[in-house]
C-alpha atoms as a PDB file:
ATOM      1  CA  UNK A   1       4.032 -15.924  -9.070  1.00  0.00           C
ATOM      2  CA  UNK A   2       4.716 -14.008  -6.015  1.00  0.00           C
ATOM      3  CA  UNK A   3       4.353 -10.773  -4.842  1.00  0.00           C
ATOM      4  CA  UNK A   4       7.648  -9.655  -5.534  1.00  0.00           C
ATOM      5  CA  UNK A   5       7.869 -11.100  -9.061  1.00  0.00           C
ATOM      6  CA  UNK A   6       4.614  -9.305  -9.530  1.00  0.00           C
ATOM      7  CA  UNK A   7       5.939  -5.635 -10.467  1.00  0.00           C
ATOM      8  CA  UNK A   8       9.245  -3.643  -9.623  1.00  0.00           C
ATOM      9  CA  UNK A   9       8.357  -2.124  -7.033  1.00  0.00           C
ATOM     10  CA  UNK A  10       9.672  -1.098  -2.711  1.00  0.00           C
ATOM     11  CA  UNK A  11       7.507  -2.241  -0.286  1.00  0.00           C
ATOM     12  CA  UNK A  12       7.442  -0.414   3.489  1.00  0.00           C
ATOM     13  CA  UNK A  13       6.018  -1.537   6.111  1.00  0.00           C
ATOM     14  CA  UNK A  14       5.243   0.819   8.858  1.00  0.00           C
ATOM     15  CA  UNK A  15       4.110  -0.635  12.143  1.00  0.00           C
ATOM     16  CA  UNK A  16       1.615   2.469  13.837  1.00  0.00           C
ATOM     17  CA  UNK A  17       2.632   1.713  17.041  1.00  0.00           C
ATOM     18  CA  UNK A  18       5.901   2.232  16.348  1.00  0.00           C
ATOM     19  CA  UNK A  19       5.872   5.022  13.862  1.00  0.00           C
ATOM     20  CA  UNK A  20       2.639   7.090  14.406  1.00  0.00           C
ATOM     21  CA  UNK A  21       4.158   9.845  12.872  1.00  0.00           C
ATOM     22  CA  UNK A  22       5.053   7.987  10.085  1.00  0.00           C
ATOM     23  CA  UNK A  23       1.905   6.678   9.287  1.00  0.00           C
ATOM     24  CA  UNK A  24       0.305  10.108   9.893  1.00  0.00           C
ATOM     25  CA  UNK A  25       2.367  11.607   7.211  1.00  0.00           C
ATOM     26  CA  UNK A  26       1.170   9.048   4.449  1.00  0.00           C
ATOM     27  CA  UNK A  27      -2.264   9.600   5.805  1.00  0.00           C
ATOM     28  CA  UNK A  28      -1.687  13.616   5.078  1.00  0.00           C
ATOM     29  CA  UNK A  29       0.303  13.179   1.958  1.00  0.00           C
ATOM     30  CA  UNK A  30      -2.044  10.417   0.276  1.00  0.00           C
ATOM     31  CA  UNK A  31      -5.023  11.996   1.801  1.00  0.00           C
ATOM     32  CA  UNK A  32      -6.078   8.175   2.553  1.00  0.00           C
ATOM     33  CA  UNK A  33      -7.318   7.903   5.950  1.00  0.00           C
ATOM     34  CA  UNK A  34      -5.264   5.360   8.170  1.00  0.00           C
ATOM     35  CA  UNK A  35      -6.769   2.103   8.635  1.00  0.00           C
ATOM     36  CA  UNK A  36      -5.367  -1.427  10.040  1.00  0.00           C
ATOM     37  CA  UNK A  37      -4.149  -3.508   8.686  1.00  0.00           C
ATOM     38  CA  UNK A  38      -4.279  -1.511   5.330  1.00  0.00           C
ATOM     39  CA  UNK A  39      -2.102  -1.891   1.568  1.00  0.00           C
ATOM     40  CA  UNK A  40      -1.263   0.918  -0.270  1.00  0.00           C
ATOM     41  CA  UNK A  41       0.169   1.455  -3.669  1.00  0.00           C
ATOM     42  CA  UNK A  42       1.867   4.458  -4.230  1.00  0.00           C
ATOM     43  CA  UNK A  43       2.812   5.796  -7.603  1.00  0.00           C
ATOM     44  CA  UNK A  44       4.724   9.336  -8.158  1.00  0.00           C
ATOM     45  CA  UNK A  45       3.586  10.291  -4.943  1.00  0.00           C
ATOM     46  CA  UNK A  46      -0.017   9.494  -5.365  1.00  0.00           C
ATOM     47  CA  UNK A  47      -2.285   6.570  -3.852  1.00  0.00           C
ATOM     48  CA  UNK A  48      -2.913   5.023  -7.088  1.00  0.00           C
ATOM     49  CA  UNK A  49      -5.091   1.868  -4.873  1.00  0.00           C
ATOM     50  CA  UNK A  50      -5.374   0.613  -1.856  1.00  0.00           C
ATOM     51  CA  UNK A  51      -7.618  -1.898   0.570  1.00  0.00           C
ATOM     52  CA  UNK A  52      -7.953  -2.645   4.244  1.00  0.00           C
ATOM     53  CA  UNK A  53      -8.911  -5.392   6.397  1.00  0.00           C
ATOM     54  CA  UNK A  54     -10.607  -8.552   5.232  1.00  0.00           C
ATOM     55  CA  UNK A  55     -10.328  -7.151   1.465  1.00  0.00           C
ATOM     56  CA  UNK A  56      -6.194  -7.652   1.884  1.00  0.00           C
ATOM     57  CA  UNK A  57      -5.855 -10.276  -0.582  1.00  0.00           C
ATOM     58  CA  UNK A  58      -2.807 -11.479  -2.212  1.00  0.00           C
ATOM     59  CA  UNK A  59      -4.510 -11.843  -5.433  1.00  0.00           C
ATOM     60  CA  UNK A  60      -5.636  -8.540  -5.575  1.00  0.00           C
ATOM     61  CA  UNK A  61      -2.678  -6.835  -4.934  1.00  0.00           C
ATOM     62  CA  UNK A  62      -0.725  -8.560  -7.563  1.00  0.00           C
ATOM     63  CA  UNK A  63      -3.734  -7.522 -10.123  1.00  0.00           C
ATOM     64  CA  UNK A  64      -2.915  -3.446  -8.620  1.00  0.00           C
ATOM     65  CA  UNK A  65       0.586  -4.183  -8.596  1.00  0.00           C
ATOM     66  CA  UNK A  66       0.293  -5.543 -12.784  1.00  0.00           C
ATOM     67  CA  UNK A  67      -2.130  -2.264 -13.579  1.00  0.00           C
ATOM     68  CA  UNK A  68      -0.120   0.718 -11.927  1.00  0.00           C
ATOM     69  CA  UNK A  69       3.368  -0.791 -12.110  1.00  0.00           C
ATOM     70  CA  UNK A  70       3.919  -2.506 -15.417  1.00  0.00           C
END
């Protein structure tokens, strides 16, 4: 299964370098400090999960993406 057959859900990308004040704004809406590289689910606003660095895992983000989005 991939990713994207895992759960309907958008996926963003936002690149820091690119779009610091982007990726400040999730920081102060989600309250989740910015990391890099970092994966966060977002549900109704909220960070319902997310990882960073070496614990980016494809696996694991289809098991969040089966809990929070199904």
């Amino acid at each position: 299964m991939q990713l994207e057959e895992a759960a309907n859900a958008d996926a963003c990308l936002v690149v820091v370098q690119l779009a610091r004040d982007v990726s400040a704004a999730v920081a102060q809406k989600t309250g989740i400090k910015h990391e890099s590289p970092q994966v966060l689910l977002i549900r109704d606003g909220n960070c319902v999960w997310s990882v960073s660095h070496r614990m980016i895992d494809a696996a694991a983000i289809k098991e969040a993406l089966k809990k929070h989005c199904s």
